[in-house]
Protein backbone atom coordinates (compact mmCIF):
# COMPACT_ATOMS: atom_id res chain seq x y z
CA UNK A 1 115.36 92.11 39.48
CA UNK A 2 112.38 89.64 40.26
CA UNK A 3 112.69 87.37 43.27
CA UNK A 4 112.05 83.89 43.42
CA UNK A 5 109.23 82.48 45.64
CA UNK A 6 111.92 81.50 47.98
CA UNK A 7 113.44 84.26 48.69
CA UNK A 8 110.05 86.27 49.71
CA UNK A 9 108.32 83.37 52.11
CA UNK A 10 110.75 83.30 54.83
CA UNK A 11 111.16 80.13 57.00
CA UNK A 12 111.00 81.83 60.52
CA UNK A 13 108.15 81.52 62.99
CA UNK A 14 106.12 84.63 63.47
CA UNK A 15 107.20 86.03 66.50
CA UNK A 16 104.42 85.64 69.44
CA UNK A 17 102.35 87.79 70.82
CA UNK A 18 102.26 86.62 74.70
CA UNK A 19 104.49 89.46 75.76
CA UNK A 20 103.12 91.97 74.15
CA UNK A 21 99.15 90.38 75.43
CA UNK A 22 100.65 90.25 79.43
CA UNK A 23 102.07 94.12 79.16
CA UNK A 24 98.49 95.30 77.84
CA UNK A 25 96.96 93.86 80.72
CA UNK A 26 99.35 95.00 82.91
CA UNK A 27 98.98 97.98 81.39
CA UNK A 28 95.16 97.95 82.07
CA UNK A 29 95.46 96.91 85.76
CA UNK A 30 98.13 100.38 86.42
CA UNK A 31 95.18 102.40 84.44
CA UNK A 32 92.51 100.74 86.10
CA UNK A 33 94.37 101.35 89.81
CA UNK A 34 94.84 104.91 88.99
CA UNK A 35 91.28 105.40 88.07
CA UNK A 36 90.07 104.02 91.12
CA UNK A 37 92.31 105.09 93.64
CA UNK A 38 93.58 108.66 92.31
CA UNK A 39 90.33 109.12 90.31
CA UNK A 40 91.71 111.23 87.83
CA UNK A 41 90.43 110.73 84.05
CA UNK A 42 92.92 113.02 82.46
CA UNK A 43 95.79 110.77 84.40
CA UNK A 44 93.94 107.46 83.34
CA UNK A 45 93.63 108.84 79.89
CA UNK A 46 97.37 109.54 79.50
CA UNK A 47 98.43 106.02 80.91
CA UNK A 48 96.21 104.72 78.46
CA UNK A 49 96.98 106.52 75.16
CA UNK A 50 100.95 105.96 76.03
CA UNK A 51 100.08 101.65 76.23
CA UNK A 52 98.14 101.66 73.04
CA UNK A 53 100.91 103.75 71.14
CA UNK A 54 103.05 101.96 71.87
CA UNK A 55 101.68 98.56 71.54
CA UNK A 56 100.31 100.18 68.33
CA UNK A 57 103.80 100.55 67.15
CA UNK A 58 105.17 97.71 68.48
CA UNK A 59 102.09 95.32 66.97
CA UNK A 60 100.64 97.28 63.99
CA UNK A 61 98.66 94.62 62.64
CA UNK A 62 95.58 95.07 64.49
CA UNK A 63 95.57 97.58 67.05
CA UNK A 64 92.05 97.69 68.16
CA UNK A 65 92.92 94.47 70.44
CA UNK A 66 94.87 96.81 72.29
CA UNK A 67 91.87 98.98 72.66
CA UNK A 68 89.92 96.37 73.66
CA UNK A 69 92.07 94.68 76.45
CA UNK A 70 93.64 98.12 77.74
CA UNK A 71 90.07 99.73 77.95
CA UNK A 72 88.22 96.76 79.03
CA UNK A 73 89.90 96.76 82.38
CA UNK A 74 88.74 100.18 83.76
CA UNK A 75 85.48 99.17 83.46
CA UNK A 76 85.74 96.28 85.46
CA UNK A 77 88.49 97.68 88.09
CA UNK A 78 85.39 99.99 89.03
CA UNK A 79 82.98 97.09 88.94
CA UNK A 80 85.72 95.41 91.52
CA UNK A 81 86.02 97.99 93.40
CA UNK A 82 82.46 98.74 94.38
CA UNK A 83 81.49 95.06 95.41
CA UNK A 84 85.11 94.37 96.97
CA UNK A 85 86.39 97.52 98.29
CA UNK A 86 85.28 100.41 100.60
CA UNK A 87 86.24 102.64 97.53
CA UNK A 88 82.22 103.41 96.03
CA UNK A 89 82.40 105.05 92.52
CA UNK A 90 79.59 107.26 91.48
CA UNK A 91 77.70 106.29 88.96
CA UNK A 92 79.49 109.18 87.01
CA UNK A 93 82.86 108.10 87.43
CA UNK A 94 81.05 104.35 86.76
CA UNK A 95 80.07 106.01 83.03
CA UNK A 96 83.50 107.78 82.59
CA UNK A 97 85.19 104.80 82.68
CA UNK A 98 84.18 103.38 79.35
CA UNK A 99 85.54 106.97 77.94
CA UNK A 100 88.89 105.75 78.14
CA UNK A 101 88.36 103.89 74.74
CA UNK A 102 88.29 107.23 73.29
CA UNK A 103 92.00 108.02 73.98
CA UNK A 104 92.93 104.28 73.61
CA UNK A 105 91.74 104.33 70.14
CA UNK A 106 93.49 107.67 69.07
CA UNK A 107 96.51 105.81 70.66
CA UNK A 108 96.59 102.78 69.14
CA UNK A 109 95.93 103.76 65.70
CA UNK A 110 98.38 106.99 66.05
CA UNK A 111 101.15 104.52 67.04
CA UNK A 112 99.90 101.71 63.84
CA UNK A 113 100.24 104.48 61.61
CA UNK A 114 103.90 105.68 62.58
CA UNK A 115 105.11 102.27 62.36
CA UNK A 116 103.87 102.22 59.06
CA UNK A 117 105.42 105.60 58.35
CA UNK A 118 108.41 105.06 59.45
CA UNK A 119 108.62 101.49 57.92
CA UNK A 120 107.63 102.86 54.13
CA UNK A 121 110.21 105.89 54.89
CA UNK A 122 113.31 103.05 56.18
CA UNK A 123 112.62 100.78 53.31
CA UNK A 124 115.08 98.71 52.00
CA UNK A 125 115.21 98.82 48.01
């Protein structure tokens, strides 16, 4: 069975990303807020890795913007903090902040790769 050209270009809009853009930066700020004011990687880690999954397997496509915006705002909730708050972060917990990449990566990635598994093993014929 071949299909025509018609049948494989489809006529519906790609469906947007806005949604899915707002929840990882609200999903940046709730990291970013517990890094600051509970100061607890491991905790910051785990909020982080959870987002990028499962923006990773909601959004396969590319999932190192998820990375990017998710782990980008740690980085500059500490920034924020120490010019705007009485909350001072050492420089230590200044540095740890960009390690949340680490686990945002392994996140995103983990969850682009079981969509993709679990796409290939639901496959219509």
């Amino acid at each position: 069975m071949s299909s025509s050209p018609e049948e494989v270009v489809s006529d519906q809009k790609p469906a947007s990303d806005t949604f899915h853009y707002v929840f990882a930066i609200l999903s940046g700020a709730a990291a970013a807020w517990v890094d600051v004011k509970v100061g607890d990687l491991l905790l910051t880690a785990y909020i982080v890795v959870a987002s990028c999954m499962l923006l990773g397997f909601l959004r396969p496509r590319k999932p190192w913007r998820w990375v990017v915006i998710i782990g980008v705002c740690i980085p500059i909730a500490e920034w924020l903090a120490y010019f705007f708050l009485t909350e001072k972060p050492t420089r230590a917990q200044v540095y740890e902040s960009f390690l949340a990449f680490l686990p945002g990566i392994a996140g995103a990635v983990g969850g682009a790769i079981a969509r993709t598994v679990i796409n290939n093993l639901f496959a219509k014929s």
